[in-house]
Protein backbone atom coordinates (compact mmCIF):
# COMPACT_ATOMS: atom_id res chain seq x y z
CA UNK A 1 63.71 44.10 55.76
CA UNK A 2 64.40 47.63 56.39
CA UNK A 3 61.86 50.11 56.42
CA UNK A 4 62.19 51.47 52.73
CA UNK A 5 61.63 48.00 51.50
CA UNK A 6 58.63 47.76 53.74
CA UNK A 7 57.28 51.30 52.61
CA UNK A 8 57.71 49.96 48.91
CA UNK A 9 56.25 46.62 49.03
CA UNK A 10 53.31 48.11 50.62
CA UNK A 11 53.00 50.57 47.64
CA UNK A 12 53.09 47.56 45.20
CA UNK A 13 50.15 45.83 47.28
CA UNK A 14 48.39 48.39 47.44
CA UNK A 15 48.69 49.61 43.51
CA UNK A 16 47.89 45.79 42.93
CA UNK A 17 44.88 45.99 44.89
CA UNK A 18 43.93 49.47 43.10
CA UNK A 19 44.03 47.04 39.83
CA UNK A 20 42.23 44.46 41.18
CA UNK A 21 39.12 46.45 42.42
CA UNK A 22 38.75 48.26 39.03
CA UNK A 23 39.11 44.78 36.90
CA UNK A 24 36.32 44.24 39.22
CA UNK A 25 34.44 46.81 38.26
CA UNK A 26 35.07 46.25 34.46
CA UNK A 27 34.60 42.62 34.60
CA UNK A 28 30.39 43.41 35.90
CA UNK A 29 30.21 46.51 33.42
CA UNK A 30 31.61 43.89 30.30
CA UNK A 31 28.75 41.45 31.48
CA UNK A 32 26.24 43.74 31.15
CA UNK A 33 25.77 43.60 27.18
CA UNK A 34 25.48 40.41 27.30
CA UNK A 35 22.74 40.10 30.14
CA UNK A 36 20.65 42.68 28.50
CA UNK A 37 20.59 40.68 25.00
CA UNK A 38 19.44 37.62 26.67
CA UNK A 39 16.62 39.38 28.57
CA UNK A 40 14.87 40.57 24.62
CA UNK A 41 15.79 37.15 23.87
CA UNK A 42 13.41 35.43 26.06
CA UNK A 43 10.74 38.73 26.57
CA UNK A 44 11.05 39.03 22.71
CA UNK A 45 11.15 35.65 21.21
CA UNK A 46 7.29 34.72 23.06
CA UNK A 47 6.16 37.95 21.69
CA UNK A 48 6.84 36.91 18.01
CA UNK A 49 9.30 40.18 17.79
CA UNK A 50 12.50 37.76 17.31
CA UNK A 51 13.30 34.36 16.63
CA UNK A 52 13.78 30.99 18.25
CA UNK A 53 17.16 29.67 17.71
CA UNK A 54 17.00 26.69 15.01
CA UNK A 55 17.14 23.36 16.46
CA UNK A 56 14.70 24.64 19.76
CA UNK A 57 11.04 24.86 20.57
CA UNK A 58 10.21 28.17 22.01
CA UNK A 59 9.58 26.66 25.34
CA UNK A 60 13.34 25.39 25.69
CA UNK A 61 14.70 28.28 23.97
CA UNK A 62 13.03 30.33 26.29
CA UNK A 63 14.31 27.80 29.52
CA UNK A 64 17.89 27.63 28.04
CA UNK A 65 18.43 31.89 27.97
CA UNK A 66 16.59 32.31 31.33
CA UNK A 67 19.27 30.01 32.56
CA UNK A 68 22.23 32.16 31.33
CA UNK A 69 20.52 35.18 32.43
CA UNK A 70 20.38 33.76 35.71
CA UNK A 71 24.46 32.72 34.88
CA UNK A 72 25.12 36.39 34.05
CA UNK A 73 23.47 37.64 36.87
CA UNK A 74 25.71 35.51 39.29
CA UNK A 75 28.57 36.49 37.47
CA UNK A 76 27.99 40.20 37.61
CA UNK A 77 27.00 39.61 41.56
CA UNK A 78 30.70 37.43 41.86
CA UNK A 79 32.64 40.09 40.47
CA UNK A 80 30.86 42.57 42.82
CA UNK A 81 31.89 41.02 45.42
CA UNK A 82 35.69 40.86 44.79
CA UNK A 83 35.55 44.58 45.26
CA UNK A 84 32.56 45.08 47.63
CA UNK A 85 33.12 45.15 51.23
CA UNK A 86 29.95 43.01 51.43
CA UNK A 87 31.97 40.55 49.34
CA UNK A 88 34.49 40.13 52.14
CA UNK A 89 31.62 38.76 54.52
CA UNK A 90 30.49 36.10 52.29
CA UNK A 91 31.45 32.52 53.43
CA UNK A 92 34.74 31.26 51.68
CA UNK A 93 33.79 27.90 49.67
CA UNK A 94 31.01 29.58 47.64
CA UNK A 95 32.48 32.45 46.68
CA UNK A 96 35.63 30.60 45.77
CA UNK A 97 33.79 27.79 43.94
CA UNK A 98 31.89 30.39 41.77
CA UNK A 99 34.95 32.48 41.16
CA UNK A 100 36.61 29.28 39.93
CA UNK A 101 33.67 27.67 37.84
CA UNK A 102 33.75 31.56 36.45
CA UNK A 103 37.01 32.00 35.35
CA UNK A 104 36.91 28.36 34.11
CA UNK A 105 34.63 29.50 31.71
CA UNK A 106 35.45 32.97 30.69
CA UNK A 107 39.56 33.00 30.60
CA UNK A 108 40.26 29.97 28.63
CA UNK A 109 37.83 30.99 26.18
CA UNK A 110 39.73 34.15 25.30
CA UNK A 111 42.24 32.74 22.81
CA UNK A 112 38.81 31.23 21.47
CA UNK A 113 36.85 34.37 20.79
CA UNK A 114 40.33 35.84 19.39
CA UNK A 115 40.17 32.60 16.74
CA UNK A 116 36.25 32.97 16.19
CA UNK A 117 36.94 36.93 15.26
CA UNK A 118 39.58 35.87 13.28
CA UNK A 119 37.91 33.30 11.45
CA UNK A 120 34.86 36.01 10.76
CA UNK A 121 31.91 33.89 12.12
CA UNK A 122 31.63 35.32 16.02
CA UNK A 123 28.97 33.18 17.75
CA UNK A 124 29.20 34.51 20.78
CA UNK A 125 28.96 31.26 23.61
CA UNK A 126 28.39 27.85 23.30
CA UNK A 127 24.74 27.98 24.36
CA UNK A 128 23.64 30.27 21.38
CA UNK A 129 24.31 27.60 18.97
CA UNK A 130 21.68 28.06 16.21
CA UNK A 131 20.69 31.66 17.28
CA UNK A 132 20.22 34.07 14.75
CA UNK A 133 22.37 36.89 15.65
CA UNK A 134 23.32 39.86 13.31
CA UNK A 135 27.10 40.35 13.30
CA UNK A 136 26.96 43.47 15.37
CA UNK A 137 25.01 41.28 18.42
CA UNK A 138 27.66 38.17 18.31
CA UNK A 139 30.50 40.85 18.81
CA UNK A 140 29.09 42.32 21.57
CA UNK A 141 28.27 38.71 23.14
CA UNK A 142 32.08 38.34 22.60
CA UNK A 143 33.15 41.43 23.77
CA UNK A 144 31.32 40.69 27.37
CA UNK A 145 33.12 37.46 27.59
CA UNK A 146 36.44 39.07 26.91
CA UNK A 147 36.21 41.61 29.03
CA UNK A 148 34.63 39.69 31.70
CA UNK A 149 37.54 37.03 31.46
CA UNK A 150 40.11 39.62 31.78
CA UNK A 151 38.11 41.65 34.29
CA UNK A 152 38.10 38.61 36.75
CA UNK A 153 41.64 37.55 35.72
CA UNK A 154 43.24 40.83 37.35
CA UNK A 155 40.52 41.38 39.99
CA UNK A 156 40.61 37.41 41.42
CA UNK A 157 44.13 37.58 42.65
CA UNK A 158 44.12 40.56 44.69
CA UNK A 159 40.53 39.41 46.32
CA UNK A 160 42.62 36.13 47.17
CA UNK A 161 45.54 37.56 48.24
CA UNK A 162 43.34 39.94 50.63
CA UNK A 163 41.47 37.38 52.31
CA UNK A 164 43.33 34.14 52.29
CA UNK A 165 47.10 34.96 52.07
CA UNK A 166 47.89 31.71 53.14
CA UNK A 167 45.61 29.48 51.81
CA UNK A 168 47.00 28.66 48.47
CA UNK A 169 49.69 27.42 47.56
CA UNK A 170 52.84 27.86 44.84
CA UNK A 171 54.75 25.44 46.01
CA UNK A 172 55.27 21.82 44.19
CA UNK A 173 53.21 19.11 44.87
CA UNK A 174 52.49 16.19 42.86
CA UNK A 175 49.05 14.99 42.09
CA UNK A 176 49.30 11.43 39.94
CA UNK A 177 45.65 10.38 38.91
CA UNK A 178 43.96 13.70 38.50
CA UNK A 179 46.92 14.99 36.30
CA UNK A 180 46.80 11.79 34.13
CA UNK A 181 43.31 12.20 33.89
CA UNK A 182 43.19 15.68 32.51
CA UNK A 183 46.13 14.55 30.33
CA UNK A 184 44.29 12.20 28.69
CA UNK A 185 41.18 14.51 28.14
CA UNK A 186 43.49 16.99 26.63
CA UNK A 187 44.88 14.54 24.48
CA UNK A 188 41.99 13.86 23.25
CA UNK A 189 40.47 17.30 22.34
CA UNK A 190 43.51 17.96 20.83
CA UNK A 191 43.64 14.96 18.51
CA UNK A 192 40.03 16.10 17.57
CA UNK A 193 41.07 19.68 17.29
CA UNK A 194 43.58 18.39 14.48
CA UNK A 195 40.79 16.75 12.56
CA UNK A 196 41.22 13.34 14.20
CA UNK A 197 37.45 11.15 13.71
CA UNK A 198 37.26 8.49 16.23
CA UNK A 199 34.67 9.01 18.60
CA UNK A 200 33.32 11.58 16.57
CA UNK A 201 29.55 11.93 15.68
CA UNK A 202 28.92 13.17 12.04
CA UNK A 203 32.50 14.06 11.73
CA UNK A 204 31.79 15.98 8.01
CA UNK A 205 29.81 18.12 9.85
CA UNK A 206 32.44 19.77 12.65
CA UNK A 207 33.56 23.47 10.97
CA UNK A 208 36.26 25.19 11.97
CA UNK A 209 34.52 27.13 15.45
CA UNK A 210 33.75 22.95 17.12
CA UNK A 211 37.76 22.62 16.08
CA UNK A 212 39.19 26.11 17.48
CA UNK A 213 37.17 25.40 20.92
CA UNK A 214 38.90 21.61 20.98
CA UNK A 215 42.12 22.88 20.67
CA UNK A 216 41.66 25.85 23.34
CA UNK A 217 39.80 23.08 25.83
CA UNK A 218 42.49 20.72 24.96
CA UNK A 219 45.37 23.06 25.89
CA UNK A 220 44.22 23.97 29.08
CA UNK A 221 43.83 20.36 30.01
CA UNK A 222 47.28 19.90 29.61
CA UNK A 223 48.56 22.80 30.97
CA UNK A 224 46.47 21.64 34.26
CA UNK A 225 48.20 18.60 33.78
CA UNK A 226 51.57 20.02 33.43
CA UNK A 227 50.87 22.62 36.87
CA UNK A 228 50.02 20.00 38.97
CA UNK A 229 53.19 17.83 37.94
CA UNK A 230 56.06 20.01 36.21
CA UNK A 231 55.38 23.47 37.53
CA UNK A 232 56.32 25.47 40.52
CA UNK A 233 55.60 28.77 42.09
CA UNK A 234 52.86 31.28 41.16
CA UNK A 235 52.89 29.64 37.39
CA UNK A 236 51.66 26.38 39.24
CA UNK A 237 48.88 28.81 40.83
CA UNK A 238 47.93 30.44 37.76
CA UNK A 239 47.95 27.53 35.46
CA UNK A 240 46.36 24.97 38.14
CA UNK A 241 43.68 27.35 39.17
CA UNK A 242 42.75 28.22 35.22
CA UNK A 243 42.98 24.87 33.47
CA UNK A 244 41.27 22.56 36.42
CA UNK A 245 38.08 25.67 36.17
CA UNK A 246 38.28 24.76 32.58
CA UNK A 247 38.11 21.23 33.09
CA UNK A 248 35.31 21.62 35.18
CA UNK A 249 32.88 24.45 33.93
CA UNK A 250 32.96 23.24 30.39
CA UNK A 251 32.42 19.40 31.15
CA UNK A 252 30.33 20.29 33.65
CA UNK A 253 28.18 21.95 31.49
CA UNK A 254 28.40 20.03 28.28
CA UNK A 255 27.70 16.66 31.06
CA UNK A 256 24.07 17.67 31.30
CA UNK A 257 23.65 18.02 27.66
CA UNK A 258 25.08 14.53 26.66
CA UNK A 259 23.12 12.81 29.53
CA UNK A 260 19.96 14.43 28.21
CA UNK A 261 20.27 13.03 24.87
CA UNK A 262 21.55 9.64 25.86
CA UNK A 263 18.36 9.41 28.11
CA UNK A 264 15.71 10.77 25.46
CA UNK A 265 16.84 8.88 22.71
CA UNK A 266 15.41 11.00 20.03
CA UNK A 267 16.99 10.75 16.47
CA UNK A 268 17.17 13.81 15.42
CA UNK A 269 19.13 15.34 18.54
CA UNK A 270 22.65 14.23 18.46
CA UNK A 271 26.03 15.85 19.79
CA UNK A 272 29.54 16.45 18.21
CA UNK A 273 30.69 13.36 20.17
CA UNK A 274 30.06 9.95 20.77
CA UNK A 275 27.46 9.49 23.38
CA UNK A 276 29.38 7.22 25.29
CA UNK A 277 32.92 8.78 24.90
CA UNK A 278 31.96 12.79 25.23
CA UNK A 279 29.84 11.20 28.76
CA UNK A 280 33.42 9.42 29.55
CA UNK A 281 35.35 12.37 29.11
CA UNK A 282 33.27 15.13 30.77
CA UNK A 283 32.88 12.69 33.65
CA UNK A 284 36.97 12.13 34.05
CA UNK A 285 37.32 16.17 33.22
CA UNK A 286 34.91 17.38 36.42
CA UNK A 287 36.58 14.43 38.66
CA UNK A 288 39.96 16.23 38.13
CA UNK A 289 39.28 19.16 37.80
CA UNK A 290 38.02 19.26 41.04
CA UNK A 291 41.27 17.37 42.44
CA UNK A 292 43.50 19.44 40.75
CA UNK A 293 42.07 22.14 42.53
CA UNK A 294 42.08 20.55 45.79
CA UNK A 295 45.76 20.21 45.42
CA UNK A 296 46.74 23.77 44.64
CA UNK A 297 45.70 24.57 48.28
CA UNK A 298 47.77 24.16 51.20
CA UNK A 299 46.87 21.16 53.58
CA UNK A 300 44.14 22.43 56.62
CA UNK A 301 44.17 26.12 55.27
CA UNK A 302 41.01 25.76 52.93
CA UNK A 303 38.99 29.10 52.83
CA UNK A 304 36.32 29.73 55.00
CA UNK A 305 34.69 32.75 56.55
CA UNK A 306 37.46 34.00 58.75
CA UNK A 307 41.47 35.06 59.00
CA UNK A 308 43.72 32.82 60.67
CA UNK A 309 44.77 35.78 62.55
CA UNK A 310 43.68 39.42 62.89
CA UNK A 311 46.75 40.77 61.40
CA UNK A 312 45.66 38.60 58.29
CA UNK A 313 42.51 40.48 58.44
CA UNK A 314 41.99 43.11 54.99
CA UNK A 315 40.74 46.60 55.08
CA UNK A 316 36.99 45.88 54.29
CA UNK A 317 36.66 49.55 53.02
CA UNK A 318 36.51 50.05 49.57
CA UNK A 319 39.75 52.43 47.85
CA UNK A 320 39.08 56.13 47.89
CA UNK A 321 39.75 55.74 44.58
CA UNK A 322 37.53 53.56 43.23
């Protein structure tokens, strides 16, 4: 490589990295909105100065938004430290676990929140089912999960590619039961998503939001499916990384929910699904999830705290520009 190719490919690192850092940035300020809406939900809803979301006692409506303000919080502090040389001396797996579980949430759902505007009914997230949110209040809950979503989706890479190079990988590499599995969950979703019943609680009751976030679930199941067996390259990277976080964060959250109610028993608390096929499927979705993402790295090069070698090491100082 002569030395004008060198000179170059440094400039396109670097202008990448310039990217990066301020999707960083943006990704924390988008947040923001959101985190501050929460906090005069719970400080105003004990005070009598706003309401409790139908379907809650004040007690777990309070609990429930103290939870994602403590979920906001982390994902302001994650995106942070993508850009923050502080961020570079954090140990590997936990920063790379919440960065996945992160994106797993936010970037799938941006097709979603493109339907839900679409459709005229923003609702912001999943967890403010049955708040009562003036129109100008949902769109900002959206906003923050759109920008967030696209703030880590730009600002993710270039932390990766600073401090692993060489830990994941684009090359192919099969992964049989995990794929199936997330195949199969997809399938599902989807087959709901086009107004299929079966396993469906209360089916006459499912509008069109419970359909839209099916079919956006759905599809990144199977495009997890379809990385870990079909694809190649960075797409296999992308894809892998994106729909096995789906797979995970959503189940993983909805897993909770449906264990809670099969355990209480109450009859008037029910869920979209089944009891015993939504538990099924948001069991099989964290299981591959997880494996999928397993396999997108390269064999004995997980992250951890270090470089393999000091000429892997980054710059830990942040751009003069930023």
């Amino acid at each position: 490589m002569g030395r004008r190719d060198r000179v170059g490919r440094r400039d396109l690192v670097g202008r990448r990295d310039r990217v990066g850092r301020a999707g960083a940035y943006g990704a924390a300020l988008a947040m923001a909105p959101y985190l501050l809406i929460k906090v005069t939900w719970v400080v105003g809803s004990p005070a009598g100065l706003l309401p409790v979301g139908a379907g809650f006692d004040l007690t777990g409506w309070v609990v429930l938004n103290a939870v994602t303000i403590g979920m906001a919080g982390l994902g302001i502090a994650v995106a942070l430290a993508l850009v923050r040389p502080w961020g570079m001396r954090i140990p590997g797996p936990p920063v790379v676990f919440v960065a996945w579980v992160g994106t797993g949430f936010l970037v799938p759902m941006l097709p979603y929140a493109i339907v839900d505007l679409l459709l005229g009914t923003p609702s912001g997230s999943g967890d403010d089912a049955g708040a009562s949110m003036p129109a100008w209040e949902a769109t900002l809950v959206q906003c923050s999960f759109v920008g967030m979503g696209l703030g880590l989706l730009v600002a993710l890479p270039a932390y990766l590619r600073r401090r692993w190079p060489h830990a994941f990988a684009g090359g192919r590499r099969s992964a049989p039961w995990p794929a199936v599995a997330a195949a199969a969950v997809g399938a599902v979703w989807l087959y709901w998503a086009a107004g299929g019943t079966a396993g469906v609680a209360h089916p006459g009751e499912r509008g069109a939001n419970w359909h839209a976030l099916n079919a956006v679930c759905g599809t990144w199941a199977a495009l997890a499916a379809a990385a870990a067996t079909l694809l190649t390259g960075r797409t296999r990277l992308i894809l892998g990384w994106l729909g096995s976080g789906s797979l995970f964060a959503w189940s993983g959250w909805k897993l909770p929910f449906t264990l809670y109610v099969a355990a209480a028993g109450q009859a008037d608390a029910s869920l979209p699904e089944d009891l015993a096929v939504g538990g099924s499927l948001h069991v099989a979705a964290v299981l591959s999830g997880v494996a999928l993402l397993r396999a997108l790295m390269r064999p004995g090069q997980a992250p951890d705290s270090s470089w393999s070698t000091p000429a892997d090491r980054p710059d830990d100082r942040p751009s003069p520009a930023l």
